[in-house]
N, C-alpha and C. Protein backbone atom coordinates (compact mmCIF):
# COMPACT_ATOMS: atom_id res chain seq x y z
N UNK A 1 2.83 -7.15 26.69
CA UNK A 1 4.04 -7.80 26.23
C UNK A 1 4.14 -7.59 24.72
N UNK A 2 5.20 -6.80 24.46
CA UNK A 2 5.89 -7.17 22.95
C UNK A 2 6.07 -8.19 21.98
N UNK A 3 4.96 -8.91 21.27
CA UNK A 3 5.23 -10.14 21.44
C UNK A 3 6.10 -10.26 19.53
N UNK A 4 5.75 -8.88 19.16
CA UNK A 4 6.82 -9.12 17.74
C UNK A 4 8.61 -8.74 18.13
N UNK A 5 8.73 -8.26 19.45
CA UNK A 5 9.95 -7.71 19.98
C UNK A 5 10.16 -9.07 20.40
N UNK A 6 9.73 -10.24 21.07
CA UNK A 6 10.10 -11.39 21.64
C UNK A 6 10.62 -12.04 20.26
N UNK A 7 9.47 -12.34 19.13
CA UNK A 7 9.81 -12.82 17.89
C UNK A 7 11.14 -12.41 17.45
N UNK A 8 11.10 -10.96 17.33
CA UNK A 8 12.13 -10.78 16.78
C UNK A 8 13.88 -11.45 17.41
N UNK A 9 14.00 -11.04 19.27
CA UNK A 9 15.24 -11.41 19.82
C UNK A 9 14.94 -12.83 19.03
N UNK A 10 14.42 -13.68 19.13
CA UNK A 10 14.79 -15.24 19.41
C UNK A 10 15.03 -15.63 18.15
N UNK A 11 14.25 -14.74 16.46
CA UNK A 11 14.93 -14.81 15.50
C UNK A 11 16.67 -14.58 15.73
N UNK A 12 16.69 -13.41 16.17
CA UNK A 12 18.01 -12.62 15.92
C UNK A 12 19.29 -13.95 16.46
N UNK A 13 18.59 -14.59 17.79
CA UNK A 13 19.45 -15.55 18.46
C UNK A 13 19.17 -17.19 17.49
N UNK A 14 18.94 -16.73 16.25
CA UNK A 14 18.53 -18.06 15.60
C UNK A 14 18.50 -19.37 16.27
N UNK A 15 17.02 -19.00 17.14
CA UNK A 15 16.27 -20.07 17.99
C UNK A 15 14.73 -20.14 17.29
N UNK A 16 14.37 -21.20 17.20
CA UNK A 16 13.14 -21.96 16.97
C UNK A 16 12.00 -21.95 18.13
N UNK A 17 10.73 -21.65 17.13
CA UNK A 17 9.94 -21.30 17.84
C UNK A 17 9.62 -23.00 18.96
N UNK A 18 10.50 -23.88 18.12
CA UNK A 18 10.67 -25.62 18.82
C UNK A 18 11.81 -25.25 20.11
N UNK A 19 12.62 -24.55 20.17
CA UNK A 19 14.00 -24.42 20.77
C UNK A 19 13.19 -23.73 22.15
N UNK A 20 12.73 -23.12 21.81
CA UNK A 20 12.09 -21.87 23.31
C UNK A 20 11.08 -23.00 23.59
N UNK A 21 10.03 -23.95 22.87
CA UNK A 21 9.07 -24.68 23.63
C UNK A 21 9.48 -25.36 24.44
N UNK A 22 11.02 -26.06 24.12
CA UNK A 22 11.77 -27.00 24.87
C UNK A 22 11.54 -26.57 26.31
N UNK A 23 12.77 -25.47 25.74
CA UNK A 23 12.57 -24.77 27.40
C UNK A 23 11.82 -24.39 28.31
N UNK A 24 10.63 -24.42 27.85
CA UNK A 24 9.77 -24.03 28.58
C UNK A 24 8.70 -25.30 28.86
N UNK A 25 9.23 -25.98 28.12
CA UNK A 25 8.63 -27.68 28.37
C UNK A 25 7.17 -27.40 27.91
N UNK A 26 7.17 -26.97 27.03
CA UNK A 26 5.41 -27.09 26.59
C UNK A 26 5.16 -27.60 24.94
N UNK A 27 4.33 -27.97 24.76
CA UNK A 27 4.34 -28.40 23.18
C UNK A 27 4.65 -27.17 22.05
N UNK A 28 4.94 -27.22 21.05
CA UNK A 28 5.44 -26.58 20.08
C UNK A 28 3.94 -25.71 19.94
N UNK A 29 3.00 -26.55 19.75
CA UNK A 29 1.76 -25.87 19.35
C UNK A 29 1.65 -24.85 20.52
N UNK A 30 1.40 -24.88 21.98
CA UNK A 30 1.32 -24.29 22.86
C UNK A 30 2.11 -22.95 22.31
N UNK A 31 3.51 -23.29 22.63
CA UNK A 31 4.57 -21.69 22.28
C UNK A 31 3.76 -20.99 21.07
N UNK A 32 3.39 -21.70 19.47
CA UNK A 32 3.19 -20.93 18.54
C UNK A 32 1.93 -19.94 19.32
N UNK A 33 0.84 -20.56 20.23
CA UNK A 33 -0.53 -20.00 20.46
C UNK A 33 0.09 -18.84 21.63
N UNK A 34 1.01 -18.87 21.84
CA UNK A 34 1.53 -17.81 22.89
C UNK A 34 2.37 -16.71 22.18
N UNK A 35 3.12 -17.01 21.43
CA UNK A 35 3.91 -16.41 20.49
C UNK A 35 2.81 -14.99 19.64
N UNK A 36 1.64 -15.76 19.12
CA UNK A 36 0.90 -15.05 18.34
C UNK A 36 -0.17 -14.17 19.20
N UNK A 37 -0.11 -14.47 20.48
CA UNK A 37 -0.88 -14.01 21.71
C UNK A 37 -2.29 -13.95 21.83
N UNK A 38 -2.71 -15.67 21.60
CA UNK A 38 -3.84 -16.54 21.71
C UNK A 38 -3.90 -16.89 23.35
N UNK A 39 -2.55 -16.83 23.76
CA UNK A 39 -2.96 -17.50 25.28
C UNK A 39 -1.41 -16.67 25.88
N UNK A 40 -1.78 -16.35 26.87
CA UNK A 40 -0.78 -15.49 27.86
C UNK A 40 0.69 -15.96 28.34
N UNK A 41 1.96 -16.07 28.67
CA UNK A 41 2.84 -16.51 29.39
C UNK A 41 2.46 -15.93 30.58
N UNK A 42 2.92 -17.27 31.45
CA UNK A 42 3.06 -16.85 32.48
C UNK A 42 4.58 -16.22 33.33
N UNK A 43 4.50 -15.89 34.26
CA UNK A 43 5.60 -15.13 34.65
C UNK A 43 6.84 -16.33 34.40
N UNK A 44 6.49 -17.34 34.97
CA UNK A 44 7.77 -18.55 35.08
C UNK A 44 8.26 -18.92 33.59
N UNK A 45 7.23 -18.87 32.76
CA UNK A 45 7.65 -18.70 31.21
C UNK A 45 8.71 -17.73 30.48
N UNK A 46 8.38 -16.17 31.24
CA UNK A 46 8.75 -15.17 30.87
C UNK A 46 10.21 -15.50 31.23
N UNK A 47 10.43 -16.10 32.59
CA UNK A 47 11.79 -16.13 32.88
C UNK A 47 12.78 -17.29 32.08
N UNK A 48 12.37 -18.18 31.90
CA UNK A 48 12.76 -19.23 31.22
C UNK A 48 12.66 -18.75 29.90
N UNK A 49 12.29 -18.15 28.94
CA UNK A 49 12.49 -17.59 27.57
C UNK A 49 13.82 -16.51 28.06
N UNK A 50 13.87 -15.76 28.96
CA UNK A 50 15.11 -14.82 29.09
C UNK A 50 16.52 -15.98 29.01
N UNK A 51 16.07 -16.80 30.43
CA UNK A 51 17.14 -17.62 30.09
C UNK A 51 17.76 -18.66 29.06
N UNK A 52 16.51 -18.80 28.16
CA UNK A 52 17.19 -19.68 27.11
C UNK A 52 17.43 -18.83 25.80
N UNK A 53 17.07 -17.17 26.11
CA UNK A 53 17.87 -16.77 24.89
C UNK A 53 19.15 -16.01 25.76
N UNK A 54 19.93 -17.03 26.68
CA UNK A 54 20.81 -15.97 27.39
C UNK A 54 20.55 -14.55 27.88
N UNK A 55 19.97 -14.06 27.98
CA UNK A 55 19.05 -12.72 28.68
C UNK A 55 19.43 -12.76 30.05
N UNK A 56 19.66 -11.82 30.61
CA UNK A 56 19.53 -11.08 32.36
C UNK A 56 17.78 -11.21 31.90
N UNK A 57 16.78 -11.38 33.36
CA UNK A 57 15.45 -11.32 33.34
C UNK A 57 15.37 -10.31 33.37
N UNK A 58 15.55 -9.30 33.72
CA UNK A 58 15.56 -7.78 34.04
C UNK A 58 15.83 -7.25 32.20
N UNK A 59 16.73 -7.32 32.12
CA UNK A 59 16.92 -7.19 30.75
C UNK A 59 16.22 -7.61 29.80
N UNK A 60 15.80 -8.76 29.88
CA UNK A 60 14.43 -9.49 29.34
C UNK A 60 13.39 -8.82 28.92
N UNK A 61 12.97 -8.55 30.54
CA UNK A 61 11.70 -8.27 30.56
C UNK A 61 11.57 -6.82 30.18
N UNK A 62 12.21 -6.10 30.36
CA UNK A 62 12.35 -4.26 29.57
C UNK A 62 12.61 -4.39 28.16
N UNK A 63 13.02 -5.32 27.44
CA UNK A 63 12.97 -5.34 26.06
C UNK A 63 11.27 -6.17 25.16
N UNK A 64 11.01 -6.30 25.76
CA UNK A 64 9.46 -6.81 25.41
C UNK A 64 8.28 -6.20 26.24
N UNK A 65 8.21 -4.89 27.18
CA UNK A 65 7.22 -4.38 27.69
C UNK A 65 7.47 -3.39 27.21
């Protein structure tokens, strides 16, 4: 996973690394340790970051692999 290509969309969609934890219902600290790729997303993560930066998953997921 791309994880400076993820950084970058969710900059570009001026969303917070707080805004994507929401969504994904995990603590802020959690997202930063995933973000920096200390600890893995899981697939259900992956989809829920597509959808809260408006993303097709498909589309999503080919822009960060």
């Amino acid at each position: 996973m791309n994880l400076d290509r993820l950084k970058e969309i969710r900059k570009d969609q001026k969303l917070s690394q707080e805004n994507i934890a929401r969504a994904l219902d995990i603590s802020l600290r959690s997202y930063q340790m995933k973000e920096k790729g200390s600890n893995s997303f899981t697939f259900d993560e992956v989809i829920k970051i597509a959808n809260a930066l408006n993303m097709g998953e498909i589309e999503f997921i080919r822009e960060i692999l």
